[in-house]
PDB file of N, CA and C in Angstrom:
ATOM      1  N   UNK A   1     -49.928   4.343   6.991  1.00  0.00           N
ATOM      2  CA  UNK A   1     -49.349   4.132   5.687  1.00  0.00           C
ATOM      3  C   UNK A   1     -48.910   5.431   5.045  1.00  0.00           C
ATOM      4  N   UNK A   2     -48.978   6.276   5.689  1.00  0.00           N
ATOM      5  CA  UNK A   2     -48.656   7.992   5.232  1.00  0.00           C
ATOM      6  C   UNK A   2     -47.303   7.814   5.117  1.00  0.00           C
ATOM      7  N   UNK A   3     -46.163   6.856   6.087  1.00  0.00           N
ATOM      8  CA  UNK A   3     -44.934   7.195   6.380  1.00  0.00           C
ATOM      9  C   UNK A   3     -44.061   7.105   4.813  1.00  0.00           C
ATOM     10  N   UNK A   4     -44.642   6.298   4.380  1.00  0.00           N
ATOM     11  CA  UNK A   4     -43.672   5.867   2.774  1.00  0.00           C
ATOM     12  C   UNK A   4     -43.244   7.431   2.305  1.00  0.00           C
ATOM     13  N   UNK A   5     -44.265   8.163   2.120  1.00  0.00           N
ATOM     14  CA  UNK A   5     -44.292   9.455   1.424  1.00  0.00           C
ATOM     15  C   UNK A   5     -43.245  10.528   2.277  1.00  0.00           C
ATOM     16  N   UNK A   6     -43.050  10.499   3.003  1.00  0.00           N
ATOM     17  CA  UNK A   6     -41.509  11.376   3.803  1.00  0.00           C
ATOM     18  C   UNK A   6     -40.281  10.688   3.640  1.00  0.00           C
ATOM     19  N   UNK A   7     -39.969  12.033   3.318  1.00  0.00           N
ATOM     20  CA  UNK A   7     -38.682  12.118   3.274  1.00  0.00           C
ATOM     21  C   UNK A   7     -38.090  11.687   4.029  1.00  0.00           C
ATOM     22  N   UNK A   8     -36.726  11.194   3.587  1.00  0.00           N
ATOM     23  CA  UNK A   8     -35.827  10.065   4.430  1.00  0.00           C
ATOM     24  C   UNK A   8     -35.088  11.673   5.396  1.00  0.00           C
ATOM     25  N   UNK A   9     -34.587  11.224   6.696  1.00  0.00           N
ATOM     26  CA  UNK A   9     -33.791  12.439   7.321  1.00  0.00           C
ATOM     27  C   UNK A   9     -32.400  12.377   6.974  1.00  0.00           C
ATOM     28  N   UNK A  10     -32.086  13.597   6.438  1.00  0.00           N
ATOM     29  CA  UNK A  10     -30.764  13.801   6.313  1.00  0.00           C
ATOM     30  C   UNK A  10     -29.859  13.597   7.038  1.00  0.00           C
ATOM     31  N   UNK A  11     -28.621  13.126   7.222  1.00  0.00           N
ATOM     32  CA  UNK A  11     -27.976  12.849   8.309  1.00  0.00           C
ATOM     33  C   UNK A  11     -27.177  14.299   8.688  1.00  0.00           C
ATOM     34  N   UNK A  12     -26.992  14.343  10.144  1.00  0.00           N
ATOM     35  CA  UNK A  12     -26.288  15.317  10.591  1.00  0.00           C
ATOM     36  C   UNK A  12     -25.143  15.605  10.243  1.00  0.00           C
ATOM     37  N   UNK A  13     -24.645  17.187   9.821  1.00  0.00           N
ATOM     38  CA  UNK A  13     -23.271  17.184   9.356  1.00  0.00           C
ATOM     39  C   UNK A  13     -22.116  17.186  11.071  1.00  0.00           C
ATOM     40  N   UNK A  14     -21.111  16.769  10.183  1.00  0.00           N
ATOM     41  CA  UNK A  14     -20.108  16.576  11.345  1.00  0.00           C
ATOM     42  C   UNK A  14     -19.948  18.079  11.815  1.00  0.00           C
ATOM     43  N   UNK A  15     -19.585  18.167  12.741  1.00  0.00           N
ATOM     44  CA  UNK A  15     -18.832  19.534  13.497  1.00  0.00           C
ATOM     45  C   UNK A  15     -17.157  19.849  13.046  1.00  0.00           C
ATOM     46  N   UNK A  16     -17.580  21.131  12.239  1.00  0.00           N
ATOM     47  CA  UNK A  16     -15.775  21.121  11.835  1.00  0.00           C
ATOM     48  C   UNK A  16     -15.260  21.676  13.171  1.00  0.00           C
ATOM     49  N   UNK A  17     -14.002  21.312  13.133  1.00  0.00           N
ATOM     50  CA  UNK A  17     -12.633  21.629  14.316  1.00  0.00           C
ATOM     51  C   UNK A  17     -11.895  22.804  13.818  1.00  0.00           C
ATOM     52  N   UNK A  18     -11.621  23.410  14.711  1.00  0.00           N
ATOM     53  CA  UNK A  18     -10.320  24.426  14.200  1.00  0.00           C
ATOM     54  C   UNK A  18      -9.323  23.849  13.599  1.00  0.00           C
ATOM     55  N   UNK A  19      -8.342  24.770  12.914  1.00  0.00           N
ATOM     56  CA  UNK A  19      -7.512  23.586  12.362  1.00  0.00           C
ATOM     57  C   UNK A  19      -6.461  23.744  13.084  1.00  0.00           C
ATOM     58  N   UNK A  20      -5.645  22.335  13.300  1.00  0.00           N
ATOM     59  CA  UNK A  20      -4.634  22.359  14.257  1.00  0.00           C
ATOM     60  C   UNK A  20      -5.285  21.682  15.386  1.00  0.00           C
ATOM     61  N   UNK A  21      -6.203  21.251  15.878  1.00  0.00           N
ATOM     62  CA  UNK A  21      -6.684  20.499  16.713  1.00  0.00           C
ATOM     63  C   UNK A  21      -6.117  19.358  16.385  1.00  0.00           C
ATOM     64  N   UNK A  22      -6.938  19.039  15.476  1.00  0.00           N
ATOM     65  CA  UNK A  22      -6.434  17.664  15.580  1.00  0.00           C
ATOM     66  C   UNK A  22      -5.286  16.599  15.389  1.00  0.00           C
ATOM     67  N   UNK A  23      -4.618  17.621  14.818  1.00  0.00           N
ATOM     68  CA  UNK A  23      -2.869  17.182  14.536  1.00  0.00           C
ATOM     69  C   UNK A  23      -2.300  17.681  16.354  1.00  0.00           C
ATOM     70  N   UNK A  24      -2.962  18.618  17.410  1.00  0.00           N
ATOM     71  CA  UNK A  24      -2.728  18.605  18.922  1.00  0.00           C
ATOM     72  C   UNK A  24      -3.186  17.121  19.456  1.00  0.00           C
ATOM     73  N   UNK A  25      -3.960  17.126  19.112  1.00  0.00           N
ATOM     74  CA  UNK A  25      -4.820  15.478  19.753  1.00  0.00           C
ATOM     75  C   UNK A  25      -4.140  14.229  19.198  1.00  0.00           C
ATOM     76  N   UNK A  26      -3.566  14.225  17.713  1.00  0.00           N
ATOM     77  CA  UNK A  26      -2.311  13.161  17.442  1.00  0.00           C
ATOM     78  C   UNK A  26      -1.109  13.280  18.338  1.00  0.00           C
ATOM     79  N   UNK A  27      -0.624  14.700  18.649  1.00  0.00           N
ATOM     80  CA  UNK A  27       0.688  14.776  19.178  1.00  0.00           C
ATOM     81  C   UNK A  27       0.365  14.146  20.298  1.00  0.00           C
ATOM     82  N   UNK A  28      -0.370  14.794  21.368  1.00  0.00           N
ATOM     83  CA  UNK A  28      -0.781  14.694  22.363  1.00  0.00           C
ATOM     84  C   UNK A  28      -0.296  13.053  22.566  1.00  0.00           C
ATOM     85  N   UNK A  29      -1.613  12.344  21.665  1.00  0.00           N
ATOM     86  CA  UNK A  29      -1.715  10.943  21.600  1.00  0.00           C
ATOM     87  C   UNK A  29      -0.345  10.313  21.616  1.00  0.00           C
ATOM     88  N   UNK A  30       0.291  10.408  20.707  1.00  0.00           N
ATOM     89  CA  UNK A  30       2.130   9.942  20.025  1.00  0.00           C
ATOM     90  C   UNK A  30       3.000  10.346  21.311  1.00  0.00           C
ATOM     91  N   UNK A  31       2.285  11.050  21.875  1.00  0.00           N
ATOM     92  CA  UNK A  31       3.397  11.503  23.368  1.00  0.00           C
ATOM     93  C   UNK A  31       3.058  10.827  24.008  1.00  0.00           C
ATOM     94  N   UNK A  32       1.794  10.043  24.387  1.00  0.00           N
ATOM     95  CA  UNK A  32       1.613   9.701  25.711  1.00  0.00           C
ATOM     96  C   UNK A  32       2.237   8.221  25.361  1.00  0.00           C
ATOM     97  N   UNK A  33       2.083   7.273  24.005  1.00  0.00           N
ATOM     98  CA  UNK A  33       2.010   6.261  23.760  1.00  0.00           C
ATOM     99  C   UNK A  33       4.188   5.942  23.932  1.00  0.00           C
ATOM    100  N   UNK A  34       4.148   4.730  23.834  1.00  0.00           N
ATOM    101  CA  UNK A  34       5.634   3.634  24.468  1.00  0.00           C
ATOM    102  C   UNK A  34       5.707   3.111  23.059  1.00  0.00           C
ATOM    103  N   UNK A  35       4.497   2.965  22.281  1.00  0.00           N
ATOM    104  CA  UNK A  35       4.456   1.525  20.517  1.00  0.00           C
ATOM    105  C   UNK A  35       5.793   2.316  20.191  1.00  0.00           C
ATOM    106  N   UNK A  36       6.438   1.529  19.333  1.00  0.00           N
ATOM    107  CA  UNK A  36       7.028   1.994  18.128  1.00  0.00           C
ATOM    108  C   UNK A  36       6.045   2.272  17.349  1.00  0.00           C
ATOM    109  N   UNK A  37       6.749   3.010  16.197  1.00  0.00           N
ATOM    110  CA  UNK A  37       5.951   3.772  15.149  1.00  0.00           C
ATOM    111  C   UNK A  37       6.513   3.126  14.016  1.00  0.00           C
ATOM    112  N   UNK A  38       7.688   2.744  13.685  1.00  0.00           N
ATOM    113  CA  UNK A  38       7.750   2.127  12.534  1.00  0.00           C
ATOM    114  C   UNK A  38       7.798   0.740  12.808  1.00  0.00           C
ATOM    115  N   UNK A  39       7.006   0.206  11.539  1.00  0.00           N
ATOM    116  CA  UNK A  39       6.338  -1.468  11.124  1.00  0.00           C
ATOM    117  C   UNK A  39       8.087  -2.224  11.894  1.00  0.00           C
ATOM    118  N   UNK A  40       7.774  -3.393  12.410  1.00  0.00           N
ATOM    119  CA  UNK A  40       8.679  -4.142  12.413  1.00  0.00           C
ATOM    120  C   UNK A  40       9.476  -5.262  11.422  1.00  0.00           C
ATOM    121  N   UNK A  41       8.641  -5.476  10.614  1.00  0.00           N
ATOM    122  CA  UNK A  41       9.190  -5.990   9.452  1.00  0.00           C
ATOM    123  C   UNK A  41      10.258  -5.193   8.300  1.00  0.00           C
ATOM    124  N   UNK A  42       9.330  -4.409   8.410  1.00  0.00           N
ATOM    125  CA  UNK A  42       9.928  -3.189   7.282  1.00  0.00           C
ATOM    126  C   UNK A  42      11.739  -2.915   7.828  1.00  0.00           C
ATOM    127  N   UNK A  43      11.461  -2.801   9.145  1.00  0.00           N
ATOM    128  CA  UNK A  43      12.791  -2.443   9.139  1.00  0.00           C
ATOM    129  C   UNK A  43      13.846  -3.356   9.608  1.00  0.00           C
ATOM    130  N   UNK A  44      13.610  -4.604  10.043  1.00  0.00           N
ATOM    131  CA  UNK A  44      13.985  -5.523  10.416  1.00  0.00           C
ATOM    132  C   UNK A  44      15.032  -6.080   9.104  1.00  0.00           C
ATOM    133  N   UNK A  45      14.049  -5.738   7.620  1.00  0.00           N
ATOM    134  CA  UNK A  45      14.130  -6.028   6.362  1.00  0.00           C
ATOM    135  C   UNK A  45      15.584  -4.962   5.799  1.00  0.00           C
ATOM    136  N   UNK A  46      15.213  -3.901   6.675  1.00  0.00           N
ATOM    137  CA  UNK A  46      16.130  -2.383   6.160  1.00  0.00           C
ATOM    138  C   UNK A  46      17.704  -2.957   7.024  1.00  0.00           C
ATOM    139  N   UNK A  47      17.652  -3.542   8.194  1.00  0.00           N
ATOM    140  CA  UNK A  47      18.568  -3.488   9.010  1.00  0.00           C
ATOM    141  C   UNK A  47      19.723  -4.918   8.703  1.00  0.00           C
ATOM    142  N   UNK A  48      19.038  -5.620   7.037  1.00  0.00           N
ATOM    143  CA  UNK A  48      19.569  -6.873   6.942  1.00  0.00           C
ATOM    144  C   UNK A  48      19.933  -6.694   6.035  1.00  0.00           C
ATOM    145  N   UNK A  49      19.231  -5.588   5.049  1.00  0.00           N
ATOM    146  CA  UNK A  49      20.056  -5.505   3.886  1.00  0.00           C
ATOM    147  C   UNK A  49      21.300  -4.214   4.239  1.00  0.00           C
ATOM    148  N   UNK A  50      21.413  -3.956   4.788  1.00  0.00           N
ATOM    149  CA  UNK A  50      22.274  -2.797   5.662  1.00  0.00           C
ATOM    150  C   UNK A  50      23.679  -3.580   5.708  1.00  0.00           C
ATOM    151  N   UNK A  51      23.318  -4.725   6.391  1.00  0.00           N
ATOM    152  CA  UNK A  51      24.354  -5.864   6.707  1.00  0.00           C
ATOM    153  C   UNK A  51      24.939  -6.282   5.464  1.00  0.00           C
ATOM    154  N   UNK A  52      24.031  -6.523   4.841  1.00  0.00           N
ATOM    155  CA  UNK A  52      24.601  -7.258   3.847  1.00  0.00           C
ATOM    156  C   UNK A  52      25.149  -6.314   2.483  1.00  0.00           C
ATOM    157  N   UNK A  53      25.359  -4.741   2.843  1.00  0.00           N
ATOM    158  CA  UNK A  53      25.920  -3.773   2.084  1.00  0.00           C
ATOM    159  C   UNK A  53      27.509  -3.579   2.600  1.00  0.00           C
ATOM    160  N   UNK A  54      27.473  -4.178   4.446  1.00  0.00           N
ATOM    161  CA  UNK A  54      28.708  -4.192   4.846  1.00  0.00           C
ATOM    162  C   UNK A  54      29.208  -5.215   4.864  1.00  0.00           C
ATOM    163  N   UNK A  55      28.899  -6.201   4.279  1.00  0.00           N
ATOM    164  CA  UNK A  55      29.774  -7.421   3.727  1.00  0.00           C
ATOM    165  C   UNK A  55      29.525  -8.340   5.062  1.00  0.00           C
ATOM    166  N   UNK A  56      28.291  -9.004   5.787  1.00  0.00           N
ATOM    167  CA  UNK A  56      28.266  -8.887   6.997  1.00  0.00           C
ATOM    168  C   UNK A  56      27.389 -10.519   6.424  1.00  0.00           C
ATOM    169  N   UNK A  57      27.276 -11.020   5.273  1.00  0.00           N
ATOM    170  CA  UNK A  57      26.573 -11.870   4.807  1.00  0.00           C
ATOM    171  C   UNK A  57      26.374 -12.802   6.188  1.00  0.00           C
ATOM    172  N   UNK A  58      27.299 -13.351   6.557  1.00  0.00           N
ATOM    173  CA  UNK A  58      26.682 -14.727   7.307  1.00  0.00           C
ATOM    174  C   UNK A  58      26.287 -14.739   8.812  1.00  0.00           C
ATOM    175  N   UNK A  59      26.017 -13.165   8.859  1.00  0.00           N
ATOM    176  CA  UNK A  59      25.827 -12.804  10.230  1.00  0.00           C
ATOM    177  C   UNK A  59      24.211 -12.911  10.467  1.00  0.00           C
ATOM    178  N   UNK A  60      23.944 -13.618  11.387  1.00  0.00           N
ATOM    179  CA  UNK A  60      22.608 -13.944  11.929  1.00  0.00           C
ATOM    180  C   UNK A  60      22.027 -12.699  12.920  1.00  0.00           C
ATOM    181  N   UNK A  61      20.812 -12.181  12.816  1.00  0.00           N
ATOM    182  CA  UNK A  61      20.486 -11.311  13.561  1.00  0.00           C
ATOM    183  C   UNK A  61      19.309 -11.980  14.700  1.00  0.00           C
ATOM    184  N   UNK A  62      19.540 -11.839  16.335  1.00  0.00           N
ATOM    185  CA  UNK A  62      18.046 -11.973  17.125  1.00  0.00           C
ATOM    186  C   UNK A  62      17.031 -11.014  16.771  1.00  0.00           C
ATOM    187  N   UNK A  63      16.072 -11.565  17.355  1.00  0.00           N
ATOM    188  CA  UNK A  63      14.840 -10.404  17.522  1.00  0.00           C
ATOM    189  C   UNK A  63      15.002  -9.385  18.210  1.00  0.00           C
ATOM    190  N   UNK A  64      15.923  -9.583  19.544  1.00  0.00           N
ATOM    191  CA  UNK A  64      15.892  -8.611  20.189  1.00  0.00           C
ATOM    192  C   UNK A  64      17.003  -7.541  19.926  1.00  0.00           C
ATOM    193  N   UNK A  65      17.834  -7.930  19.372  1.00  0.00           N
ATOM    194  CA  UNK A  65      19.007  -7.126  18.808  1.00  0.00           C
ATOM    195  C   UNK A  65      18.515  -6.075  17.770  1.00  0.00           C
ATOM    196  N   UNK A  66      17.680  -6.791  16.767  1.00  0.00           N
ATOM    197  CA  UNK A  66      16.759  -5.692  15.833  1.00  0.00           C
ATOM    198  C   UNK A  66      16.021  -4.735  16.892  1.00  0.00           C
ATOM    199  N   UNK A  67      15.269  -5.116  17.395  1.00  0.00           N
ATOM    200  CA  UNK A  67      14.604  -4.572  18.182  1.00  0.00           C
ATOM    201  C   UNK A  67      14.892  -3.443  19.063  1.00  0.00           C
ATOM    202  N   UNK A  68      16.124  -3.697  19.645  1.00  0.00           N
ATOM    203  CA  UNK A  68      16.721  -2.995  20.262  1.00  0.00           C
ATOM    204  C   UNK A  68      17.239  -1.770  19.613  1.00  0.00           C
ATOM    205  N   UNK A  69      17.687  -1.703  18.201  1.00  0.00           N
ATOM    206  CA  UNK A  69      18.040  -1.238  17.404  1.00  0.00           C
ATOM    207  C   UNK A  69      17.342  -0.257  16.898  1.00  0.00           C
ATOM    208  N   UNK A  70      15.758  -0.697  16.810  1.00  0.00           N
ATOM    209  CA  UNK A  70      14.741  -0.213  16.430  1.00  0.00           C
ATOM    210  C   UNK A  70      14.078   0.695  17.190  1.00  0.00           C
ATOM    211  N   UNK A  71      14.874   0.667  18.722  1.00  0.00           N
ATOM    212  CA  UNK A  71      14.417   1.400  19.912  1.00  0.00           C
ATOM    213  C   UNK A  71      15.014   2.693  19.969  1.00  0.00           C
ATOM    214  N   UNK A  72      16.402   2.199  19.576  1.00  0.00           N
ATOM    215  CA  UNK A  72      17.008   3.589  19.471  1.00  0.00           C
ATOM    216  C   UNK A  72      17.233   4.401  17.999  1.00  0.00           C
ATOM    217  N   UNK A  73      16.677   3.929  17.164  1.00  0.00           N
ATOM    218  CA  UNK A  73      16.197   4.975  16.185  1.00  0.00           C
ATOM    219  C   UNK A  73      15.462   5.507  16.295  1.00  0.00           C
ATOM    220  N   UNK A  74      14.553   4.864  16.729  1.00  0.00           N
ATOM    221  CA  UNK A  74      12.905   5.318  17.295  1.00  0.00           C
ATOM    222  C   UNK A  74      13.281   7.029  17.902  1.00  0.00           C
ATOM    223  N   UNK A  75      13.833   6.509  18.768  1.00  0.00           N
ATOM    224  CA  UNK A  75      14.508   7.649  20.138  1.00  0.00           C
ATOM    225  C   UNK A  75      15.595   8.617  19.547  1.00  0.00           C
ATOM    226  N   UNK A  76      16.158   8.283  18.431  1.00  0.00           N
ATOM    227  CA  UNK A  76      17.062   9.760  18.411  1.00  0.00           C
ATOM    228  C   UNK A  76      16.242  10.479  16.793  1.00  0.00           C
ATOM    229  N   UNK A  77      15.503   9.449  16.196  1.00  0.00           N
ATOM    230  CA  UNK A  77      14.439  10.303  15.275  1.00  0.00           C
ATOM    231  C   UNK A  77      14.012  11.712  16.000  1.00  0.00           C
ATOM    232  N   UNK A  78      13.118  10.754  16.967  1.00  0.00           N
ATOM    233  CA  UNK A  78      12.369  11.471  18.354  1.00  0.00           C
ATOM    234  C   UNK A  78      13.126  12.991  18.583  1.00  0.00           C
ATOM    235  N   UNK A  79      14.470  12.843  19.203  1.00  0.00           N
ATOM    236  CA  UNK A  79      15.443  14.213  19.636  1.00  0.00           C
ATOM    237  C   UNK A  79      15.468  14.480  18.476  1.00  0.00           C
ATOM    238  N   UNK A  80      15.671  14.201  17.419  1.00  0.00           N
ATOM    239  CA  UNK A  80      16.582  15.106  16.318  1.00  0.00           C
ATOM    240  C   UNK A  80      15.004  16.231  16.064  1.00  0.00           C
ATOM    241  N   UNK A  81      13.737  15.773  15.917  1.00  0.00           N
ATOM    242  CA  UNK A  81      12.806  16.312  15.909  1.00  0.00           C
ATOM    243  C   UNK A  81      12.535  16.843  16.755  1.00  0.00           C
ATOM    244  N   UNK A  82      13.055  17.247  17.833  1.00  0.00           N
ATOM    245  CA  UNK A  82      12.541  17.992  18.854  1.00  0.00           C
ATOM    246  C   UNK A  82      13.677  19.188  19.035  1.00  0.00           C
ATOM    247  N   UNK A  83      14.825  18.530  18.476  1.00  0.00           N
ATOM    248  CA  UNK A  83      15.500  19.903  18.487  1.00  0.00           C
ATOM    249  C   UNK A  83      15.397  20.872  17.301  1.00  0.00           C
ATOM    250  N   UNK A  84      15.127  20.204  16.730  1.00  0.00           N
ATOM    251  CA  UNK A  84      15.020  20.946  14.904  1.00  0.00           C
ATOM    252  C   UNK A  84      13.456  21.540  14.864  1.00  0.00           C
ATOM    253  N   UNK A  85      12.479  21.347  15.814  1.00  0.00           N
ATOM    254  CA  UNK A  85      11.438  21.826  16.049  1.00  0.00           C
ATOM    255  C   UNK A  85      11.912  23.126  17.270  1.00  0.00           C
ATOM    256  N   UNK A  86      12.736  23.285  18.303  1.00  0.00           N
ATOM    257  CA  UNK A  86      13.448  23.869  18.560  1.00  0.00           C
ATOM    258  C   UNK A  86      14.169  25.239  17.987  1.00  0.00           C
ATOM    259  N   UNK A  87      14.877  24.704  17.130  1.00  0.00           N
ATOM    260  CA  UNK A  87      15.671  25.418  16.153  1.00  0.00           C
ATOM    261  C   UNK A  87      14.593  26.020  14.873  1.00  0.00           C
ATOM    262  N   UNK A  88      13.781  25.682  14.856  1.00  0.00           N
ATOM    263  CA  UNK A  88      12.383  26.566  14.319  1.00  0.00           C
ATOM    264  C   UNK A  88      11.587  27.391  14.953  1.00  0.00           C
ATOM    265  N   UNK A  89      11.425  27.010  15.950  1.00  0.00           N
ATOM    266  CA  UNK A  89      10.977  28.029  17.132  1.00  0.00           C
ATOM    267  C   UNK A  89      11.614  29.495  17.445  1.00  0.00           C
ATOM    268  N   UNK A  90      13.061  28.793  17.608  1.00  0.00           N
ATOM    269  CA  UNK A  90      14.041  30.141  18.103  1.00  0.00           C
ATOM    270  C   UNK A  90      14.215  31.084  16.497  1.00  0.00           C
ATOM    271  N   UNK A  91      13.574  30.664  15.395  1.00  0.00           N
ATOM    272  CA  UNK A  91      13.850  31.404  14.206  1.00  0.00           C
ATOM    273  C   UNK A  91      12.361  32.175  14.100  1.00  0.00           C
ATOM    274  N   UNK A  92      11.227  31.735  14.768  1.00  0.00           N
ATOM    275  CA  UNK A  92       9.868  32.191  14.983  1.00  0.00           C
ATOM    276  C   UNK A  92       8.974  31.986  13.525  1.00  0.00           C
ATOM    277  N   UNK A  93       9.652  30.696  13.269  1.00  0.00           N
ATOM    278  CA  UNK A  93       8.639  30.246  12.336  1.00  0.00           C
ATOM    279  C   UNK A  93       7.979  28.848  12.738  1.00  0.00           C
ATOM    280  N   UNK A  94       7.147  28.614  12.440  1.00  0.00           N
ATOM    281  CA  UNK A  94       5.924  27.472  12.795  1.00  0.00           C
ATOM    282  C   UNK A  94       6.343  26.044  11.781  1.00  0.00           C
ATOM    283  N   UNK A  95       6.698  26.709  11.281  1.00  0.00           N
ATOM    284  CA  UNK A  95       6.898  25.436   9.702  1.00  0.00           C
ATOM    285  C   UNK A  95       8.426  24.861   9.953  1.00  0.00           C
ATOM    286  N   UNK A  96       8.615  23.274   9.920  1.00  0.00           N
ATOM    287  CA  UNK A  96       9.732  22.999   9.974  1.00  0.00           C
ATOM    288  C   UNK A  96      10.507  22.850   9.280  1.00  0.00           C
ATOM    289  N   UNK A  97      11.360  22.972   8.656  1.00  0.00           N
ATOM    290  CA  UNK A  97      12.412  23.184   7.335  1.00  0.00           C
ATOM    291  C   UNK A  97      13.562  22.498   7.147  1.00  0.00           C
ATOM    292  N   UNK A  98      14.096  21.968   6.002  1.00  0.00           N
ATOM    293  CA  UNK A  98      15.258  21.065   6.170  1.00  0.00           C
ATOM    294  C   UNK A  98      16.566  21.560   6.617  1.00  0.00           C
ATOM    295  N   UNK A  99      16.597  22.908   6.969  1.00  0.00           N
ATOM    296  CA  UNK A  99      17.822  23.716   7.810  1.00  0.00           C
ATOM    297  C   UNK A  99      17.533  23.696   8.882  1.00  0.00           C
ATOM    298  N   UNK A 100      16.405  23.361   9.759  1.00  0.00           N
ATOM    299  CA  UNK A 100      16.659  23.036  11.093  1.00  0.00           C
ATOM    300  C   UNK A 100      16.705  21.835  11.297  1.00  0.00           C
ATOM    301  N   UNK A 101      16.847  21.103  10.852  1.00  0.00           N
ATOM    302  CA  UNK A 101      16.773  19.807  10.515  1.00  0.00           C
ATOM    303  C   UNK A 101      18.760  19.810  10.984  1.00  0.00           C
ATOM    304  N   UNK A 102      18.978  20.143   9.724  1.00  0.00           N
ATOM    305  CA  UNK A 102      20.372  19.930   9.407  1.00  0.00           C
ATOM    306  C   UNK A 102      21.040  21.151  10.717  1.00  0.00           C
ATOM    307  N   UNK A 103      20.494  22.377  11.240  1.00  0.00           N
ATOM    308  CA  UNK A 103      20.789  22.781  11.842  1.00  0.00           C
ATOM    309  C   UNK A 103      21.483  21.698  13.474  1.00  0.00           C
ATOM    310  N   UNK A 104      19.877  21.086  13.867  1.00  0.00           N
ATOM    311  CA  UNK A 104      19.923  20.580  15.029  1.00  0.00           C
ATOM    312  C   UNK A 104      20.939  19.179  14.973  1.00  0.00           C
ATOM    313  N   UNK A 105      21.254  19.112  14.017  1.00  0.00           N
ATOM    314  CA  UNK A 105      22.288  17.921  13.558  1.00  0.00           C
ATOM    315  C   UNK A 105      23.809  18.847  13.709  1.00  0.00           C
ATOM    316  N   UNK A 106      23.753  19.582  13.272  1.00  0.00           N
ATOM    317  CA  UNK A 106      24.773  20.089  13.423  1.00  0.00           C
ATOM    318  C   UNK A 106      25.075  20.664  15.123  1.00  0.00           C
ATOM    319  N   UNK A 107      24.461  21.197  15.779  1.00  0.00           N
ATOM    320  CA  UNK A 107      24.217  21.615  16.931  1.00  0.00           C
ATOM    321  C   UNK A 107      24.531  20.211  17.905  1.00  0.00           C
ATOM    322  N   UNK A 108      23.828  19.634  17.835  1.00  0.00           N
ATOM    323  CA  UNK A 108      23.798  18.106  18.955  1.00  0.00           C
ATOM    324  C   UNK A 108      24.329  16.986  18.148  1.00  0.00           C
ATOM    325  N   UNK A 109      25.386  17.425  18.218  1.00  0.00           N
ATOM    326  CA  UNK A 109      26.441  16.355  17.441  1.00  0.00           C
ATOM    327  C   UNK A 109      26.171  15.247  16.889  1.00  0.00           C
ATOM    328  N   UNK A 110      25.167  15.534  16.240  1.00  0.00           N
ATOM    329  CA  UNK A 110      24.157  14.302  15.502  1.00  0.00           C
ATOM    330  C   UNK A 110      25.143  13.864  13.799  1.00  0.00           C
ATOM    331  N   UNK A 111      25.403  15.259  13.251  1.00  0.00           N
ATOM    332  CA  UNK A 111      26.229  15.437  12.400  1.00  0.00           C
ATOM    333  C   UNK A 111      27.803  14.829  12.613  1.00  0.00           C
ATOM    334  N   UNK A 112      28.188  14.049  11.870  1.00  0.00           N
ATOM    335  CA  UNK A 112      29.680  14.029  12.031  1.00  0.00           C
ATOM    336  C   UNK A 112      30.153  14.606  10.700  1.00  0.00           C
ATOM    337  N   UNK A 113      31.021  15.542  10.984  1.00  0.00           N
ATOM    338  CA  UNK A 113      31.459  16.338   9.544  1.00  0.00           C
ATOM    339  C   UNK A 113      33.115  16.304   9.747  1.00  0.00           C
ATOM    340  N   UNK A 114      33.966  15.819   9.010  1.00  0.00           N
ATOM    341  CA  UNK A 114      35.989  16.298   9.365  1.00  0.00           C
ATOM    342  C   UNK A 114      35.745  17.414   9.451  1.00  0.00           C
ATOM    343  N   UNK A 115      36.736  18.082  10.492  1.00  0.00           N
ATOM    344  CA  UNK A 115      36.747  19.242  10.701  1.00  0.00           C
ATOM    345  C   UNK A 115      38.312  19.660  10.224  1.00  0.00           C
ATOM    346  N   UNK A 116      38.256  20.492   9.315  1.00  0.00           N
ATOM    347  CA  UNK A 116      39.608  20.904   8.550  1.00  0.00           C
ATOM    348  C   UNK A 116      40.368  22.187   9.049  1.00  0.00           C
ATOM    349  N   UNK A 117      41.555  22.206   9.158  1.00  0.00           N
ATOM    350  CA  UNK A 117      42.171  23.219   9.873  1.00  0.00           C
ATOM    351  C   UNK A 117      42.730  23.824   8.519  1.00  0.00           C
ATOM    352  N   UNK A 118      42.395  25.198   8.304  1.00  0.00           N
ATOM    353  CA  UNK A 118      42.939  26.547   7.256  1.00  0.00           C
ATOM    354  C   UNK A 118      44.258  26.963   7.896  1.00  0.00           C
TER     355      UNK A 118
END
């Protein structure tokens, strides 16, 4: 009957990580994985009112047509971030910025801009 009188045990503290681990162990993760990353509704929702900004009212969409759609945004999100992570690299900064952004758009003809003759 002694036990009442002790103290409860503290629980163990977690082990901190370096930082940057664990945003390696997300990438890591996000690389190995095939899911989409954005919700399917959400954009299914984005890709109808889209339509219906281009006057496209009575047009019926499949699943797989969204989908498909949804594959290749997925995928040039993907490049545009890898070159603009790129184009941060070759400037030797770590931090990504909305000029490499707009850089790698401009670079991999992601950008369409008229091109005007002086």
């Amino acid at each position: 009957s002694g036990r009442a009188s002790e103290a409860p045990a503290l629980p163990r503290p977690t082990k901190r990580r370096r930082p940057g681990t664990v945003a390696l162990k997300e990438i890591r993760q996000y690389q190995k994985s095939t899911n989409l990353l954005i919700r399917k509704l959400p954009f299914s929702r984005l890709v109808r009112e889209i339509g219906m900004k281009l006057d496209l009212k009575s047009m019926m969409w499949q699943a797989n047509a969204i989908l498909a759609l949804q594959e290749a945004s997925e995928a040039y999100i993907v490049r545009l971030f890898e070159d603009a992570n790129l184009c941060c690299a070759h400037a030797r900064r770590v931090t990504l910025q909305p000029k490499d952004l707009w850089l790698a758009r401009r670079i991999g003809g992601y950008l369409e801009t008229p091109r005007t003759i002086d």
